[in-house]
Protein backbone atom coordinates (compact mmCIF):
# COMPACT_ATOMS: atom_id res chain seq x y z
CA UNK A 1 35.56 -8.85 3.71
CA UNK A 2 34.51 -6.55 1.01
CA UNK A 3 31.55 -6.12 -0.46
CA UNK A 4 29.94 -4.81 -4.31
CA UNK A 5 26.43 -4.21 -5.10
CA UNK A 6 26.31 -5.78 -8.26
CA UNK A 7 23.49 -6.16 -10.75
CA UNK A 8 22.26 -9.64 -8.61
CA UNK A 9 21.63 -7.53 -6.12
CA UNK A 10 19.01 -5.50 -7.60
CA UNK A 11 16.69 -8.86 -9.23
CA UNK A 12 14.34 -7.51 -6.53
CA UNK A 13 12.22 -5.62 -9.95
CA UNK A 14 11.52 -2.15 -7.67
CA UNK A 15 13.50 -0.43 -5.63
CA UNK A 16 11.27 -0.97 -2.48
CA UNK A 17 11.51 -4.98 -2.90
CA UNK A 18 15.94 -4.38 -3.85
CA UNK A 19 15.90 -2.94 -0.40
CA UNK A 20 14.20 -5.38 1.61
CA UNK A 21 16.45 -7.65 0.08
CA UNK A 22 19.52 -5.79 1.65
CA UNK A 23 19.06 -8.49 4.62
CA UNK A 24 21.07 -11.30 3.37
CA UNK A 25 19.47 -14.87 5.28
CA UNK A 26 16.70 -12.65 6.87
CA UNK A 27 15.56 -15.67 8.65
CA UNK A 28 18.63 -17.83 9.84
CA UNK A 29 20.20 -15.79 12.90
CA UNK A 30 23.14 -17.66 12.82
CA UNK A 31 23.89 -16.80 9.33
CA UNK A 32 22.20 -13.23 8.95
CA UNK A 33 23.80 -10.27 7.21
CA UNK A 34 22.64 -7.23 7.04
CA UNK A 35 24.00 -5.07 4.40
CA UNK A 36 23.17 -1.75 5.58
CA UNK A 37 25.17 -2.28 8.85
CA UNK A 38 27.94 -1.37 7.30
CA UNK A 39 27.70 3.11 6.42
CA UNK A 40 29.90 2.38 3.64
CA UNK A 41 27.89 -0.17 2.39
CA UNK A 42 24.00 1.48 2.84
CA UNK A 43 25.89 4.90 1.33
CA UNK A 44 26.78 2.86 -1.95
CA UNK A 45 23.42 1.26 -2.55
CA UNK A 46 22.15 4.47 -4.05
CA UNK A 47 25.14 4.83 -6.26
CA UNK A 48 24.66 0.85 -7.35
CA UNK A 49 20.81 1.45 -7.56
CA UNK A 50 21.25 4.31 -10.24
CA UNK A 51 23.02 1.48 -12.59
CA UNK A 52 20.76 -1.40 -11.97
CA UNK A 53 17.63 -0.94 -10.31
CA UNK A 54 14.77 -1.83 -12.43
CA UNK A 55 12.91 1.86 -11.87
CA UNK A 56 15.83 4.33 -12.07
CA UNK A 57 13.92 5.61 -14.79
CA UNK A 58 11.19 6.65 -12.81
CA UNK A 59 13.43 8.04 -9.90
CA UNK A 60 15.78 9.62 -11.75
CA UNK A 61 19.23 10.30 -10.02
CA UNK A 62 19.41 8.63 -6.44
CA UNK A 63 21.69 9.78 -3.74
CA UNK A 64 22.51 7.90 -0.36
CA UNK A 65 20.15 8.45 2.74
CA UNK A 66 21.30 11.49 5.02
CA UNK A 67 22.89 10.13 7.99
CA UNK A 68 19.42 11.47 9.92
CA UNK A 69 17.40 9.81 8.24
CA UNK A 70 18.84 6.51 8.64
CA UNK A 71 16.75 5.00 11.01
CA UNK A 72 13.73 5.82 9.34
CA UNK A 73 14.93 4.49 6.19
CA UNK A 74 15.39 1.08 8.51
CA UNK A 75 12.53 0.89 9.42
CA UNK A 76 10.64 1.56 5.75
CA UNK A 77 13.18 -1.08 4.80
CA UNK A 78 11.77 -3.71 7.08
CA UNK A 79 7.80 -2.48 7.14
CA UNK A 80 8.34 -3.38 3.59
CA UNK A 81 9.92 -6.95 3.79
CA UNK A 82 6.84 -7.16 6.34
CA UNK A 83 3.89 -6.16 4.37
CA UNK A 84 5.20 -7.64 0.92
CA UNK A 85 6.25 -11.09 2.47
CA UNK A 86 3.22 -11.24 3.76
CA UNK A 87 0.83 -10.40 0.90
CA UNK A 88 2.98 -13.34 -1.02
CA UNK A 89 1.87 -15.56 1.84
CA UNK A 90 -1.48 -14.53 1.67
CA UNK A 91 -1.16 -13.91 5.74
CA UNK A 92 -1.52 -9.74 5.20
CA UNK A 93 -2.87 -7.68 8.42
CA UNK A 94 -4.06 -3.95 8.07
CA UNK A 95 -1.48 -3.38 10.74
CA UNK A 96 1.35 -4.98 8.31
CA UNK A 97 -0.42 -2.25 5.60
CA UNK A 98 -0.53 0.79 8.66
CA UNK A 99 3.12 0.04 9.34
CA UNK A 100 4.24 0.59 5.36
CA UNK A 101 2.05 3.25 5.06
CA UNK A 102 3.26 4.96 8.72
CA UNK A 103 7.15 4.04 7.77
CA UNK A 104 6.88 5.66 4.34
CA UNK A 105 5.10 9.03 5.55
CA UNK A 106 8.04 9.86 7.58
CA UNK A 107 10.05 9.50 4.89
CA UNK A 108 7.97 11.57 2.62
CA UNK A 109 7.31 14.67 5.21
CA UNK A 110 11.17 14.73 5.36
CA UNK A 111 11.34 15.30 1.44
CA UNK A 112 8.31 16.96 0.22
CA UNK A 113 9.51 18.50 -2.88
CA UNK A 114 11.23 16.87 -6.37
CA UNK A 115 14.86 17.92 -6.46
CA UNK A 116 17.56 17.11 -8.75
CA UNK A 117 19.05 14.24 -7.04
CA UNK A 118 16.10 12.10 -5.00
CA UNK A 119 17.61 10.78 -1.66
CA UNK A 120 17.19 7.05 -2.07
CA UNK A 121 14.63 7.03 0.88
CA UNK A 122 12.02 9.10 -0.60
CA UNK A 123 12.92 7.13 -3.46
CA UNK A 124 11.67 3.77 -1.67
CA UNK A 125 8.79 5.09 0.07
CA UNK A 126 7.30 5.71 -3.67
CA UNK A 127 8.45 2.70 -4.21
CA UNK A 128 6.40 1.09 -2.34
CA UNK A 129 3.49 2.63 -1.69
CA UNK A 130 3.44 2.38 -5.86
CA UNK A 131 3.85 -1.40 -5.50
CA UNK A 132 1.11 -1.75 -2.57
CA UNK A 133 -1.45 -0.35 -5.13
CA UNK A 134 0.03 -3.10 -8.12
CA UNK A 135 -3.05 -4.78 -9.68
CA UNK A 136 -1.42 -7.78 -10.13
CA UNK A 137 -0.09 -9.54 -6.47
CA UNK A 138 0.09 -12.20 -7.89
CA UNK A 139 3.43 -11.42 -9.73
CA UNK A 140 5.12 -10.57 -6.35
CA UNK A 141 6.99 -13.85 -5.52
CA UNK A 142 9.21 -15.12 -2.56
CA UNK A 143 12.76 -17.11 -3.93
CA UNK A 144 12.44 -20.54 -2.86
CA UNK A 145 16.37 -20.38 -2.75
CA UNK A 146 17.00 -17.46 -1.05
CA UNK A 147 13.97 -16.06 0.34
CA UNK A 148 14.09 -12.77 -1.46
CA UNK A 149 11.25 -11.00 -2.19
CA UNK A 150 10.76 -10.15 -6.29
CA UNK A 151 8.49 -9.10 -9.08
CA UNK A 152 7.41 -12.22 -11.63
CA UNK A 153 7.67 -9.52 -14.69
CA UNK A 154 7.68 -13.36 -17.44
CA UNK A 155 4.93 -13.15 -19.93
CA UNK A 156 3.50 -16.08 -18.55
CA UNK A 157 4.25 -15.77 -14.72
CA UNK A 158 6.11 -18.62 -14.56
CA UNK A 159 9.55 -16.78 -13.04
CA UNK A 160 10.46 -19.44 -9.95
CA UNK A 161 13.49 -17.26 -8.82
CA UNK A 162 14.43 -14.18 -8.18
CA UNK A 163 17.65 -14.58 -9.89
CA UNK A 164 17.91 -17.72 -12.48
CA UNK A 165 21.88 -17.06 -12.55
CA UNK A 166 22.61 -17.63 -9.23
CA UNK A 167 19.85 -19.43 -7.56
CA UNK A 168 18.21 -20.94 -9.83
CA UNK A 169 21.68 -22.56 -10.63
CA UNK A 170 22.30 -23.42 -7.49
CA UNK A 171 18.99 -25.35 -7.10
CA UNK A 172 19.59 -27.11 -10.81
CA UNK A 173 23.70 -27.99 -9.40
CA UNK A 174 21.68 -29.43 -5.71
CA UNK A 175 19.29 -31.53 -7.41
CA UNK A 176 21.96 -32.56 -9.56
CA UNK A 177 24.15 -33.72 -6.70
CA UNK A 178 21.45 -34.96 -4.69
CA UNK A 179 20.51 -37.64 -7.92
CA UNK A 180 24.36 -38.19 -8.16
CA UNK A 181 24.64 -39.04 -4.57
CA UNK A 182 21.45 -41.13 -4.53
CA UNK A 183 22.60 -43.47 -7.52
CA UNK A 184 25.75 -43.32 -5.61
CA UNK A 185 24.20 -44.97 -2.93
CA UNK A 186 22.03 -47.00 -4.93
């Protein structure tokens, strides 16, 4: 089966939050897919990421983690999910915070200077230590479709999912067969 990151991918709002969501079903074992397994895959986020993330600006050119650094970038990935899902849920521990902070130092001691091309790791750490200091947690939202974590960026906070072109479409088609089947029954 192949796979493309397309834009969809990235309705995360930071880079930090477009990585976490690199877990596809995060909570259903059964169904669970995690992205980065594949090398291919994890190597093409960055390329993806430098056409549709919502801070490429701020990162300039991203290139794919080194193959060392992999694991760390794993565990930044899911230290994030962590902390984040669990601000949302109001349920936040200072160990949730000591893991983000712990997984994103490595990172960061591996690439201390600016260069050209940031790896997409460093990239992420910033990422997210930048959105653990956000003033406004209230805008960081979980999908009710999909479970992804994303930035409410609407005027007026009122943004239900992290994608409206794909879940929120996919809720409106449900409760649209769920009416059709109950006057069905009716």
């Amino acid at each position: 089966m192949t796979f493309a990151w397309t834009q969809h991918r990235f309705s995360g709002g930071a880079l930090a939050l477009d990585v976490a969501n690199s877990v596809i079903l995060r909570f259903d074992a059964g169904r669970r897919i995690d992205r980065y397994a594949d090398p291919v895959a994890m190597s093409g986020f960055a390329a993806a990421a430098n056409r549709f993330s919502a801070e490429r600006e701020l990162f300039g050119p991203l290139e794919p983690v080194a193959h060392e650094n992999r694991d760390a970038f794993l565990d930044l990935r899911e230290a994030t999910d962590r902390y984040f899902r669990a601000t949302v849920l109001d349920a936040s521990t200072g160990e949730d915070l000591a893991d983000l902070l712990d997984a994103a130092s490595v990172i960061l001691r591996r690439h201390p200077a600016k260069t050209a091309r940031t790896p997409l790791d460093a990239a992420t750490a910033r990422s997210a230590l930048a959105l653990a200091t956000f003033n406004e947690p209230e805008r960081l939202k979980i999908c009710p479709n999909c479970q992804w974590l994303f930035l409410d960026r609407s005027r007026n906070r009122s943004r239900t999912w992290c994608d409206m072109t794909v879940c929120g479409n996919r809720a409106k088609a449900n409760r649209h067969y769920q009416r059709q089947k109950k006057e069905l029954t009716a």
